[in-house]
Structure formats: structure tokens, C-alpha cells
PDB file of N, CA and C in Angstrom:
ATOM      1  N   UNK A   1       5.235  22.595   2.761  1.00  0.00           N
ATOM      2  CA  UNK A   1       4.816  23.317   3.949  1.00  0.00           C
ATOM      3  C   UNK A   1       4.013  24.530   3.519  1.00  0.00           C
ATOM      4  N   UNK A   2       3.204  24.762   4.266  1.00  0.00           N
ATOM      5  CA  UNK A   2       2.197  26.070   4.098  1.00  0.00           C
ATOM      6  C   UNK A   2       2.637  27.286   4.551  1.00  0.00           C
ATOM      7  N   UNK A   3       3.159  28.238   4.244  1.00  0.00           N
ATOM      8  CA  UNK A   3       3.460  29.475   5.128  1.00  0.00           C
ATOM      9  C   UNK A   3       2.490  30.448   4.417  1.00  0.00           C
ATOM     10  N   UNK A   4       2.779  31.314   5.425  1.00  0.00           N
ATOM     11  CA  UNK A   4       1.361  32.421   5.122  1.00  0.00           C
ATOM     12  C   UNK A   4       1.604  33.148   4.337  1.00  0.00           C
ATOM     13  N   UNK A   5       1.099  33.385   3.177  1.00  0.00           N
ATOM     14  CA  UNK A   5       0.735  34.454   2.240  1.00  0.00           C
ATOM     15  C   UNK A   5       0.921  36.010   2.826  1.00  0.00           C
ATOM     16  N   UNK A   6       0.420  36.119   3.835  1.00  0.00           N
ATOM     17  CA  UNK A   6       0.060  37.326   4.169  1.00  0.00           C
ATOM     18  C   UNK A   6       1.040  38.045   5.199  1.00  0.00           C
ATOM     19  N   UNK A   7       2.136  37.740   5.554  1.00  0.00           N
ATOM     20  CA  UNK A   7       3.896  37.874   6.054  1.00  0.00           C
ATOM     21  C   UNK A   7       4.826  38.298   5.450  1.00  0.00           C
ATOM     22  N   UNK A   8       5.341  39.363   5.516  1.00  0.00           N
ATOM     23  CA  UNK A   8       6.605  39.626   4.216  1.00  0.00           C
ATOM     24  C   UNK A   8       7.601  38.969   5.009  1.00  0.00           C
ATOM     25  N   UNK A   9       8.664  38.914   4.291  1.00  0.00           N
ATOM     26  CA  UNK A   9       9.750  38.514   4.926  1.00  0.00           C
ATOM     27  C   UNK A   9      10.478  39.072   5.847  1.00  0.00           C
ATOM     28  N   UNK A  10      10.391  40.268   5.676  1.00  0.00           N
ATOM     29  CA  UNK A  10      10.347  41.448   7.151  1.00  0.00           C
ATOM     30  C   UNK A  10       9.895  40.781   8.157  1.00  0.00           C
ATOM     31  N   UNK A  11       8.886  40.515   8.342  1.00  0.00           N
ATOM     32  CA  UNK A  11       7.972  40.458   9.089  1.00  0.00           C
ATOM     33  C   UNK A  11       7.905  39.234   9.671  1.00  0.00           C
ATOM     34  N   UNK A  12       8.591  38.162   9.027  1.00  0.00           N
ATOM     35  CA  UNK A  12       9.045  36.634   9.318  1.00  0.00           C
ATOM     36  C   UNK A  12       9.848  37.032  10.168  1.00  0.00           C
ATOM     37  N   UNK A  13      10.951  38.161   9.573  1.00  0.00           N
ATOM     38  CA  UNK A  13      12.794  37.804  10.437  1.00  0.00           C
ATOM     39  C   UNK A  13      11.936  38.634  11.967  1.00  0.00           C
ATOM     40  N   UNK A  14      11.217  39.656  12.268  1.00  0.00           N
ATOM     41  CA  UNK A  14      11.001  39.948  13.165  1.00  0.00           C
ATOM     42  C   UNK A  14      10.139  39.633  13.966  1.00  0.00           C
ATOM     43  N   UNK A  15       9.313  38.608  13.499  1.00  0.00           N
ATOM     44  CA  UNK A  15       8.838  37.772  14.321  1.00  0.00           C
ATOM     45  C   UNK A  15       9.649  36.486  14.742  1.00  0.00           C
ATOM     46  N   UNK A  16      10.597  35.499  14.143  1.00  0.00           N
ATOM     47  CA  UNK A  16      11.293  34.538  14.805  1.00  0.00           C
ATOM     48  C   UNK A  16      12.277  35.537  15.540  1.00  0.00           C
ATOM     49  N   UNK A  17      12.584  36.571  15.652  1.00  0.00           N
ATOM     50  CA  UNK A  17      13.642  37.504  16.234  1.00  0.00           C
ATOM     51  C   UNK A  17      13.085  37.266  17.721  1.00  0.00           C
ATOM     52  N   UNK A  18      11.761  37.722  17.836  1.00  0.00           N
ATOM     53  CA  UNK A  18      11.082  37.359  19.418  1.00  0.00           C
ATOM     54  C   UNK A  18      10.503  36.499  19.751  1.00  0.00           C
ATOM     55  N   UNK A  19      10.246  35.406  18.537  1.00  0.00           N
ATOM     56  CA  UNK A  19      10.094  33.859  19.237  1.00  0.00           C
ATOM     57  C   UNK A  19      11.586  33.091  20.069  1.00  0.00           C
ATOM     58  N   UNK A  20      12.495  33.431  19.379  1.00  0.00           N
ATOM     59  CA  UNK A  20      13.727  32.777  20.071  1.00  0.00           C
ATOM     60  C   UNK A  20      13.543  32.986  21.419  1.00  0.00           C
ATOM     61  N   UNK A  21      13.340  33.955  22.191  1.00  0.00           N
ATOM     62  CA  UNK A  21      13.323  34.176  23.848  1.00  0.00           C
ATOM     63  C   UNK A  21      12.476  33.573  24.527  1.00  0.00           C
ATOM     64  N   UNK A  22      11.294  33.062  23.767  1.00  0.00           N
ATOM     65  CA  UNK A  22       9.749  32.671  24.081  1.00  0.00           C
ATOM     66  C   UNK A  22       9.955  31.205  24.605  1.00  0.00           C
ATOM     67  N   UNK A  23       9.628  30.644  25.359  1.00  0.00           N
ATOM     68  CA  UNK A  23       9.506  29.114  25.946  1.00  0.00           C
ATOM     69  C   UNK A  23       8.285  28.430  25.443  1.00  0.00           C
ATOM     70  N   UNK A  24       8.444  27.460  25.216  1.00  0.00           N
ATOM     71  CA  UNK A  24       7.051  26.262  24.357  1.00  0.00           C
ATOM     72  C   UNK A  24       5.926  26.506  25.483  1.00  0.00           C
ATOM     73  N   UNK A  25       4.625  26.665  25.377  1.00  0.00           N
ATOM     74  CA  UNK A  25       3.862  26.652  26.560  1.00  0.00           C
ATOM     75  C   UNK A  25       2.550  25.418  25.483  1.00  0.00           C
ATOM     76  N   UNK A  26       2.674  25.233  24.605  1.00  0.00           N
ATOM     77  CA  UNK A  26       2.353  23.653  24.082  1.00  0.00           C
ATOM     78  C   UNK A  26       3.538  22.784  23.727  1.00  0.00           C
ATOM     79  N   UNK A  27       3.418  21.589  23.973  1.00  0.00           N
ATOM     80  CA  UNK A  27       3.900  20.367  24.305  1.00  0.00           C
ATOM     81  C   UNK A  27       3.142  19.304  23.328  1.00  0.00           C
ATOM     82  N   UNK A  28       3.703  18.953  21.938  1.00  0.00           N
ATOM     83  CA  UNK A  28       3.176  17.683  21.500  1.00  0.00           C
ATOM     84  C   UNK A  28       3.757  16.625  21.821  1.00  0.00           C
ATOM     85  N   UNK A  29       2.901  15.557  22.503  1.00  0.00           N
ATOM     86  CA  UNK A  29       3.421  14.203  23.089  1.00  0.00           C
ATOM     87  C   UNK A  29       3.791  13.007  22.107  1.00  0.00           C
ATOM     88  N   UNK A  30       3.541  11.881  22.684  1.00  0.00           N
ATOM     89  CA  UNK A  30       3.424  10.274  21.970  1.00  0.00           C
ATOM     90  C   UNK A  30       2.036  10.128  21.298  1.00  0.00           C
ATOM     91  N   UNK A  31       0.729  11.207  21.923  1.00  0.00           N
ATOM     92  CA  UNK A  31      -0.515  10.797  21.517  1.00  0.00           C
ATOM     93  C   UNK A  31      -0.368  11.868  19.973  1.00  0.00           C
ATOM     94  N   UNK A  32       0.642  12.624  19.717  1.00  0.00           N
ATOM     95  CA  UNK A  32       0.391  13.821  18.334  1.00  0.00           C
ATOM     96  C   UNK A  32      -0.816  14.755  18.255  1.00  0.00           C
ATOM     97  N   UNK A  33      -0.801  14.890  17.418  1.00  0.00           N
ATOM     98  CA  UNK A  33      -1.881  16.406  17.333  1.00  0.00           C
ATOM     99  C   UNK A  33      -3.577  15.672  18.024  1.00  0.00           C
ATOM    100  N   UNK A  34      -3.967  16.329  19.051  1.00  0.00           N
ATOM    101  CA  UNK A  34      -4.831  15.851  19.435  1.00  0.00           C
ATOM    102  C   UNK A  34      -6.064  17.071  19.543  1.00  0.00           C
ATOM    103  N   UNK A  35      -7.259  16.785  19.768  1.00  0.00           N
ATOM    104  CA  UNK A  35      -8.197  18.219  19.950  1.00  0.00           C
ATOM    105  C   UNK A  35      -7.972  18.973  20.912  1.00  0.00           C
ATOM    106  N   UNK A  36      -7.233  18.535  21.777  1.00  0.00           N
ATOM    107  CA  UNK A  36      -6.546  19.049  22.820  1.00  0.00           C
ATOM    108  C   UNK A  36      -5.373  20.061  22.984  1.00  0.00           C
ATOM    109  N   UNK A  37      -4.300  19.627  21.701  1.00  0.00           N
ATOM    110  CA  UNK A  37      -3.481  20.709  21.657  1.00  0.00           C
ATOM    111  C   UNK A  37      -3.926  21.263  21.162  1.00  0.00           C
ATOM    112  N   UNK A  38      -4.558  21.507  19.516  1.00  0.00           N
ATOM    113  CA  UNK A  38      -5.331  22.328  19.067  1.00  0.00           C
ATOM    114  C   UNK A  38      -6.065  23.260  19.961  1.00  0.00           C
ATOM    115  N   UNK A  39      -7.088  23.338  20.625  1.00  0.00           N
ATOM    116  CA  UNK A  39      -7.267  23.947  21.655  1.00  0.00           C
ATOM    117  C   UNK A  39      -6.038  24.811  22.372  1.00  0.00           C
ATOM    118  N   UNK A  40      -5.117  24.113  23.050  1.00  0.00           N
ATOM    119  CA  UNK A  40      -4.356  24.956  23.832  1.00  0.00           C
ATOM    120  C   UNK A  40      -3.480  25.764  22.926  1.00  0.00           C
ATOM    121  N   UNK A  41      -3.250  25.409  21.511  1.00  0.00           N
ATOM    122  CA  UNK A  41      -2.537  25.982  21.008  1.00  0.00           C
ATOM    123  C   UNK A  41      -3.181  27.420  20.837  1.00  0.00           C
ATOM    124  N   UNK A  42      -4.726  27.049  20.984  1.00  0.00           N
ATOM    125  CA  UNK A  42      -5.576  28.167  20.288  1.00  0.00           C
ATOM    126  C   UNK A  42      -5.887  29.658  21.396  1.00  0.00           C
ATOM    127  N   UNK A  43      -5.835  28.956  22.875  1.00  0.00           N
ATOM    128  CA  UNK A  43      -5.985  29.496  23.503  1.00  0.00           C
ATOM    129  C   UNK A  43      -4.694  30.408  24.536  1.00  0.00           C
ATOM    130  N   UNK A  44      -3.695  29.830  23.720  1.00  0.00           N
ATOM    131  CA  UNK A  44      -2.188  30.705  24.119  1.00  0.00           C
ATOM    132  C   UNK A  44      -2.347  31.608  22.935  1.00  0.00           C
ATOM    133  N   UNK A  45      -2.571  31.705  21.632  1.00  0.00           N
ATOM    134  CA  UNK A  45      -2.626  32.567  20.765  1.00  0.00           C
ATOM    135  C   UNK A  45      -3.600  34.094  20.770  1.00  0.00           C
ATOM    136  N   UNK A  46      -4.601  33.735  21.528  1.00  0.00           N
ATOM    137  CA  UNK A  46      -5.656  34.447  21.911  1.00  0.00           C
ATOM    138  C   UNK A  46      -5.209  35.715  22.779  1.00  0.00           C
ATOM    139  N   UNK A  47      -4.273  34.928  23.563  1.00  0.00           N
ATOM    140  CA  UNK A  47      -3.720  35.837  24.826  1.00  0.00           C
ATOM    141  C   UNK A  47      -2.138  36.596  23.872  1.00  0.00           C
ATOM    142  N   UNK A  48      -1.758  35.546  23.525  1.00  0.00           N
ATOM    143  CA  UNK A  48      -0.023  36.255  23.184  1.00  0.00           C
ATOM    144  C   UNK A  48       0.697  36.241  21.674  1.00  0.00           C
ATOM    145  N   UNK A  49      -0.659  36.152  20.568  1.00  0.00           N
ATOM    146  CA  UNK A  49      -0.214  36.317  19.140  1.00  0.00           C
ATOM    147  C   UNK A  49       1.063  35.563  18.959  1.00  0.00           C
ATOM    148  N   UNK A  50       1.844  35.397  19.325  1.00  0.00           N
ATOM    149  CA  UNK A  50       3.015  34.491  18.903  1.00  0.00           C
ATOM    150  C   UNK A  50       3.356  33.230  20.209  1.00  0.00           C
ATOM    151  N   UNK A  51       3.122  31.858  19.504  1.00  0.00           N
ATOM    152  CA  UNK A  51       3.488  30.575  20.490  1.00  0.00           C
ATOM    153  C   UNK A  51       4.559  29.955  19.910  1.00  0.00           C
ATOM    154  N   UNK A  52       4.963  29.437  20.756  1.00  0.00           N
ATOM    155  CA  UNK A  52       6.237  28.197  20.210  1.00  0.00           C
ATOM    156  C   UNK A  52       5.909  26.793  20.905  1.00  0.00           C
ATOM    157  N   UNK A  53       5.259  26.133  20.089  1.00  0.00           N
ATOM    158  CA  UNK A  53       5.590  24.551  20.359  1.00  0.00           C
ATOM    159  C   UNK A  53       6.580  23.646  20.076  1.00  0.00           C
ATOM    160  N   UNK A  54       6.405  22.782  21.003  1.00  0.00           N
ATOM    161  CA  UNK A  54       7.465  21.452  20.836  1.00  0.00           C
ATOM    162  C   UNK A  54       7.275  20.241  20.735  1.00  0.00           C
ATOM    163  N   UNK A  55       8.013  19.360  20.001  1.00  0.00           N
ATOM    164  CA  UNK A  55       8.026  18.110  19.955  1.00  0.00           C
ATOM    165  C   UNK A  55       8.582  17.298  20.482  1.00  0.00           C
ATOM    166  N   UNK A  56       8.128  16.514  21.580  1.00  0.00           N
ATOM    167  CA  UNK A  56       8.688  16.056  22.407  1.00  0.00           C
ATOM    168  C   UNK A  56      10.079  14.638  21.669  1.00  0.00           C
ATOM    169  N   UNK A  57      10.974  14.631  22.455  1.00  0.00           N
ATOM    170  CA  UNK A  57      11.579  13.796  21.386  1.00  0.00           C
ATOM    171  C   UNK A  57      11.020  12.139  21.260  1.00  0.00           C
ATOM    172  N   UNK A  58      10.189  11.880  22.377  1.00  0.00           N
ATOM    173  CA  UNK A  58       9.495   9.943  22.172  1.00  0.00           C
ATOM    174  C   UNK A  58       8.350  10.513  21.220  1.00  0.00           C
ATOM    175  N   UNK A  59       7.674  11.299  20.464  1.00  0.00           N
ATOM    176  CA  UNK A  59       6.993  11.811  19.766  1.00  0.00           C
ATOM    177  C   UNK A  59       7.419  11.351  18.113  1.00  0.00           C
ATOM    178  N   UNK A  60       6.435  10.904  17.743  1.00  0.00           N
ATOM    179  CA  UNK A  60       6.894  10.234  16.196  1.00  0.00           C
ATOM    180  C   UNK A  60       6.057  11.032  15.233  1.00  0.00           C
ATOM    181  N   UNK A  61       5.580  12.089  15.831  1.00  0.00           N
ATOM    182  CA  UNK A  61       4.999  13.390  15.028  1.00  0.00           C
ATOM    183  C   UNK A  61       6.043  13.849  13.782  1.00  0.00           C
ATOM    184  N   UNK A  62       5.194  13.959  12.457  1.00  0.00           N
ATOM    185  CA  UNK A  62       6.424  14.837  11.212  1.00  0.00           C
ATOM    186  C   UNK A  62       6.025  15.914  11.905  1.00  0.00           C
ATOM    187  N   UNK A  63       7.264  16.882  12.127  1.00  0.00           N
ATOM    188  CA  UNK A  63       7.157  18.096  12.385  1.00  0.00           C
ATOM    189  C   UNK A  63       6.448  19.064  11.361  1.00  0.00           C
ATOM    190  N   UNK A  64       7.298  19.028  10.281  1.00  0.00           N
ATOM    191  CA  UNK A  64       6.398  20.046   9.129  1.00  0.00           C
ATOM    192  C   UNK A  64       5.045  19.513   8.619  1.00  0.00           C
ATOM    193  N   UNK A  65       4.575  18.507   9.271  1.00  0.00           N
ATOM    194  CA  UNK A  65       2.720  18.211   9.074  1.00  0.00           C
ATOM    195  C   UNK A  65       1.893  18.831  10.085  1.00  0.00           C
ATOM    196  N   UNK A  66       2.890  18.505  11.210  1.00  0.00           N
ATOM    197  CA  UNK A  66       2.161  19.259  12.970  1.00  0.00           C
ATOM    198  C   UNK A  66       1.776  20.530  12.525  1.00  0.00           C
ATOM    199  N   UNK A  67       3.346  20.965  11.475  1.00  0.00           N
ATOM    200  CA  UNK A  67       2.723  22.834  12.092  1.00  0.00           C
ATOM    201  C   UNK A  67       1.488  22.789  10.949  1.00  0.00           C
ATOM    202  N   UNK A  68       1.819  22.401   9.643  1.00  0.00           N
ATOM    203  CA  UNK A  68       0.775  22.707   8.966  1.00  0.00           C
ATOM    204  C   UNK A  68      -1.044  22.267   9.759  1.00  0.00           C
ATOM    205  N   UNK A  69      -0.674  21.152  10.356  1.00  0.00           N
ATOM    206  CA  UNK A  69      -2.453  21.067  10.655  1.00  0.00           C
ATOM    207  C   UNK A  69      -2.600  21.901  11.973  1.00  0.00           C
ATOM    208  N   UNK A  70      -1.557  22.329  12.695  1.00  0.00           N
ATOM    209  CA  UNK A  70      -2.420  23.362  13.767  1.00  0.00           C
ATOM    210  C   UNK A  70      -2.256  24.655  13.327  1.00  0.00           C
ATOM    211  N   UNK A  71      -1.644  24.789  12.177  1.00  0.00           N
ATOM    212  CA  UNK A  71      -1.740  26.375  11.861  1.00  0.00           C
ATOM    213  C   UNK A  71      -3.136  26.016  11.154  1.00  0.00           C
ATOM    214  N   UNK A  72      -3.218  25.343  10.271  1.00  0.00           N
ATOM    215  CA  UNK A  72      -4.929  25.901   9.747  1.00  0.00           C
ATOM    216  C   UNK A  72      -5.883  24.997  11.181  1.00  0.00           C
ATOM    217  N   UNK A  73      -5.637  24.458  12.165  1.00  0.00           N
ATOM    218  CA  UNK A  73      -6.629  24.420  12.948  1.00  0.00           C
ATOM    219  C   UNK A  73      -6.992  25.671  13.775  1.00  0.00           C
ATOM    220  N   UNK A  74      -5.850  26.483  14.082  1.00  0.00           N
ATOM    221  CA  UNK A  74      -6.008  27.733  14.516  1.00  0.00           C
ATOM    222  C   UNK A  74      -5.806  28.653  13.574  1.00  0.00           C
ATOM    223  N   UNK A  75      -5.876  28.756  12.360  1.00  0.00           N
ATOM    224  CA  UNK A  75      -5.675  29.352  11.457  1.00  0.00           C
ATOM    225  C   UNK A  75      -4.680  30.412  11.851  1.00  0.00           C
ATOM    226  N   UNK A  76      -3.487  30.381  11.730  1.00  0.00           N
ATOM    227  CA  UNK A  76      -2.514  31.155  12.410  1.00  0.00           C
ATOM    228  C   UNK A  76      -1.633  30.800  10.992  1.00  0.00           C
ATOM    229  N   UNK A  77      -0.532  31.349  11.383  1.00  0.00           N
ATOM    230  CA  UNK A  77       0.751  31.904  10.396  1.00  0.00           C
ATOM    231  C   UNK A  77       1.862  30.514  10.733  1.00  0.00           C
ATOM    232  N   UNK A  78       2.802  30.454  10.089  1.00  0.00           N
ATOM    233  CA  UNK A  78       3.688  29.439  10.292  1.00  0.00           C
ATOM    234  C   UNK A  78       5.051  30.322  10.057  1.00  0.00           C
ATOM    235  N   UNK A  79       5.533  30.550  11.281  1.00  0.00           N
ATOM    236  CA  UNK A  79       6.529  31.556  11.074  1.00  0.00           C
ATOM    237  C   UNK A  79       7.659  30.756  10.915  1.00  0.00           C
ATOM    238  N   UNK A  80       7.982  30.073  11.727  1.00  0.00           N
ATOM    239  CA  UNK A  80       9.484  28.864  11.539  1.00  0.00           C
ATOM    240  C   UNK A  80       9.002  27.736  12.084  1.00  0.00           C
ATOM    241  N   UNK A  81       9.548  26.896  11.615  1.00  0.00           N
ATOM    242  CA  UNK A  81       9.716  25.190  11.950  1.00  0.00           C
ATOM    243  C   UNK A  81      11.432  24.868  12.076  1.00  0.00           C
ATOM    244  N   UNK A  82      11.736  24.686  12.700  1.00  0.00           N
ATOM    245  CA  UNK A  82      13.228  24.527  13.556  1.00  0.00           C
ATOM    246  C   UNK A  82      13.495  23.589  14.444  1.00  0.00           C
ATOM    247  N   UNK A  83      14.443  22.354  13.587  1.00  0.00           N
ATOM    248  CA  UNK A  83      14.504  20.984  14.457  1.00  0.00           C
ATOM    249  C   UNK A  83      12.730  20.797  15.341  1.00  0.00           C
ATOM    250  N   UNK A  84      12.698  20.323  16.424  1.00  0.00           N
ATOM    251  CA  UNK A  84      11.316  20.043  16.779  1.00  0.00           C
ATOM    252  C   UNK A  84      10.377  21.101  17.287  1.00  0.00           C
ATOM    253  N   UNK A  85      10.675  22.213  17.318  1.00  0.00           N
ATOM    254  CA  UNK A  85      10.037  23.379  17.528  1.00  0.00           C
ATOM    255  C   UNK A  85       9.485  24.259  16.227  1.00  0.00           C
ATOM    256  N   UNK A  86       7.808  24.421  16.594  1.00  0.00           N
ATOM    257  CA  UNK A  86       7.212  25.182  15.774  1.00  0.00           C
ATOM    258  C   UNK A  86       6.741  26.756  16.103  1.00  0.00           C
ATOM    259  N   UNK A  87       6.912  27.696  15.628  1.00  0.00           N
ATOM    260  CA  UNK A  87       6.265  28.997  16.167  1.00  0.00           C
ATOM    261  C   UNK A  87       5.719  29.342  15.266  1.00  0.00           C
ATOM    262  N   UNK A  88       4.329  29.872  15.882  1.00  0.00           N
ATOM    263  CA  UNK A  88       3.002  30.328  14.775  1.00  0.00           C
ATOM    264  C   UNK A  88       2.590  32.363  15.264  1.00  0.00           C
ATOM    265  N   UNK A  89       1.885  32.347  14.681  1.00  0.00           N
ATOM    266  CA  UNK A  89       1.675  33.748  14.461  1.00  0.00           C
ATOM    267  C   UNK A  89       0.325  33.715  14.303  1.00  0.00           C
ATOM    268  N   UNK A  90      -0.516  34.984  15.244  1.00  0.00           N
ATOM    269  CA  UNK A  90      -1.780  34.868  14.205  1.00  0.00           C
ATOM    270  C   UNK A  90      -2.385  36.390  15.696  1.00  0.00           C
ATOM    271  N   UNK A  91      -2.876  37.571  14.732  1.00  0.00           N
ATOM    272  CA  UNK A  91      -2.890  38.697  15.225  1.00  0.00           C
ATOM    273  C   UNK A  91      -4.493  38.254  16.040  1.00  0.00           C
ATOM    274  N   UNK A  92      -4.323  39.140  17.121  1.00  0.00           N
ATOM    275  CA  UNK A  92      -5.436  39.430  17.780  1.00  0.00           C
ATOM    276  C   UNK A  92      -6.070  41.205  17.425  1.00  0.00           C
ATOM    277  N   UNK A  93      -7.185  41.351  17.029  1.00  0.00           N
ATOM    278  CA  UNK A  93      -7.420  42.484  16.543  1.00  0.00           C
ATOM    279  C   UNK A  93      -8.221  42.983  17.937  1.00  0.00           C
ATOM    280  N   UNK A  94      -8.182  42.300  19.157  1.00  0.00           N
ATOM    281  CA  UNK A  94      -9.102  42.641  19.835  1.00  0.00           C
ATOM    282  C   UNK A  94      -8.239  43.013  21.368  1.00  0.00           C
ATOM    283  N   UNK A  95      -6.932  43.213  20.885  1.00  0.00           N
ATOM    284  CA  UNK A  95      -5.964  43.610  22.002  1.00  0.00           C
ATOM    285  C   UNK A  95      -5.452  44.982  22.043  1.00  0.00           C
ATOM    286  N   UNK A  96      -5.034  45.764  23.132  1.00  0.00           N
ATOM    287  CA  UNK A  96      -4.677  46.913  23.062  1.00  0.00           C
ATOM    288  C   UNK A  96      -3.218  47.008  21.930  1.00  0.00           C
ATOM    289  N   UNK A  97      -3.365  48.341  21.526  1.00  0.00           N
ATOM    290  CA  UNK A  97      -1.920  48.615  20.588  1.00  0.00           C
ATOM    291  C   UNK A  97      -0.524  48.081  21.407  1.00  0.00           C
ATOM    292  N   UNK A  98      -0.527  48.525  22.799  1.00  0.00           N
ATOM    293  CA  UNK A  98       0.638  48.656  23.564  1.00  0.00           C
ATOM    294  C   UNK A  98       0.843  47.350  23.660  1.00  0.00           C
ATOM    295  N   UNK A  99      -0.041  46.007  23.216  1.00  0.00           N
ATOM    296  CA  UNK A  99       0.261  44.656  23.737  1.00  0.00           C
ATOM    297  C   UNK A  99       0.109  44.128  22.967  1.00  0.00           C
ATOM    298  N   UNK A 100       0.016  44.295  21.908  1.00  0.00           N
ATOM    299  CA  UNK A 100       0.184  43.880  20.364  1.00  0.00           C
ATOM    300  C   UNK A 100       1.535  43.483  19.836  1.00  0.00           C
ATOM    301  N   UNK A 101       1.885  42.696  18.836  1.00  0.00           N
ATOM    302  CA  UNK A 101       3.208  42.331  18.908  1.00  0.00           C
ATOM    303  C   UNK A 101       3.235  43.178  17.516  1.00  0.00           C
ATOM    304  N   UNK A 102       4.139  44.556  17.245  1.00  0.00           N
ATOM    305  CA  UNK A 102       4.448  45.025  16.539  1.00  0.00           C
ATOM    306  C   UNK A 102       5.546  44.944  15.592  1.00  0.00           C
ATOM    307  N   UNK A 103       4.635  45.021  14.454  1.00  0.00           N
ATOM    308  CA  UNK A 103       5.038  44.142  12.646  1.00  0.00           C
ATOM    309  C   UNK A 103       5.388  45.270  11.866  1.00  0.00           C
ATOM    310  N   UNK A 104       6.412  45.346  11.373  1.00  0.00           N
ATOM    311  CA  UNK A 104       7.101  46.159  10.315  1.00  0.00           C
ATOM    312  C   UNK A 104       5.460  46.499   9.371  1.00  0.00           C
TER     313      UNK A 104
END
């Protein structure tokens, strides 16, 4: 699995700390990584620096391949992979401080 270089471990535990509350707002199906989630994955990240996807369970997706190819399709962080749920990371430099998800 690929995790990001650029994450201390600090910075892992406090980011899955506020993915746990977070609800999947991508959904990988029966069709798997498609240009489509890519996309939506890309465009929830844009807005909210940290997503959590899921794997649906009729889904014959490897989980730890999913996250690796949509983290470098959105080039984002791979914060945890947990049973069928993935949460990624990846900063927006173009958001206010106050709505920024603040990193040790």
C-alpha cells in the first residue's frame, strides 16, 4: 500500500480521529473504480480535504488497490483503509484558515 510520505503519524491519528464521524459521500459499486468515482472522489476533496469511501459489499473491488489508484488519481493522502472503507486526505491551499482541516 502507498501511504503518504508527507503525514507524520501525528497527523495520521488526527486525521482518522475526524474521519470516524464523517459519512462515505463516494460509493464504489459492482462496476469498481470507474472515471466517475475518480471524479467524485475528486470533487468532494476540493470542497472538504478529508473523504471517506466505501465498498459496497456485492463489490469485488481489492480494497487496498481502490485506495491506492484513487489516491494517486486524485493525488491525495491515504490516511486509513479499514474493513471496506477508505479515507483520503489531500489539503486545499485555496480555502480559508477557519475551514481548513487543522494538522498538528
Amino acid at each position: 500500500m502507498k501511504w503518504s510520505e508527507n503525514l507524520t503519524g501525528k497527523q495520521v491519528r488526527v486525521l482518522r480521529g475526524l474521519g470516524h464521524h464523517l459519512s462515505p459521500k463516494v460509493m464504489i459499486g459492482r462496476q469498481g473504480i470507474t472515471d466517475h468515482i475518480i471524479a467524485s472522489a475528486e470533487a468532494v476533496l476540493v470542497t472538504d480535504e478529508l473523504i471517506k469511501i466505501k465498498i459496497v459489499s456485492n463489490s469485488e473491488v481489492d480494497r487496498q488497490q481502490a485506495a491506492v489508484v484513487i489516491a494517486e488519481g486524485t493525488k491525495s493522502s491515504i490516511v486509513q483503509v479499514l474493513g471496506k472503507t477508505i479515507l483520503l486526505y489531500r489539503e486545499n491551499k485555496d480555502k480559508k484558515a477557519a475551514k481548513k482541516v487543522q494538522l498538528p
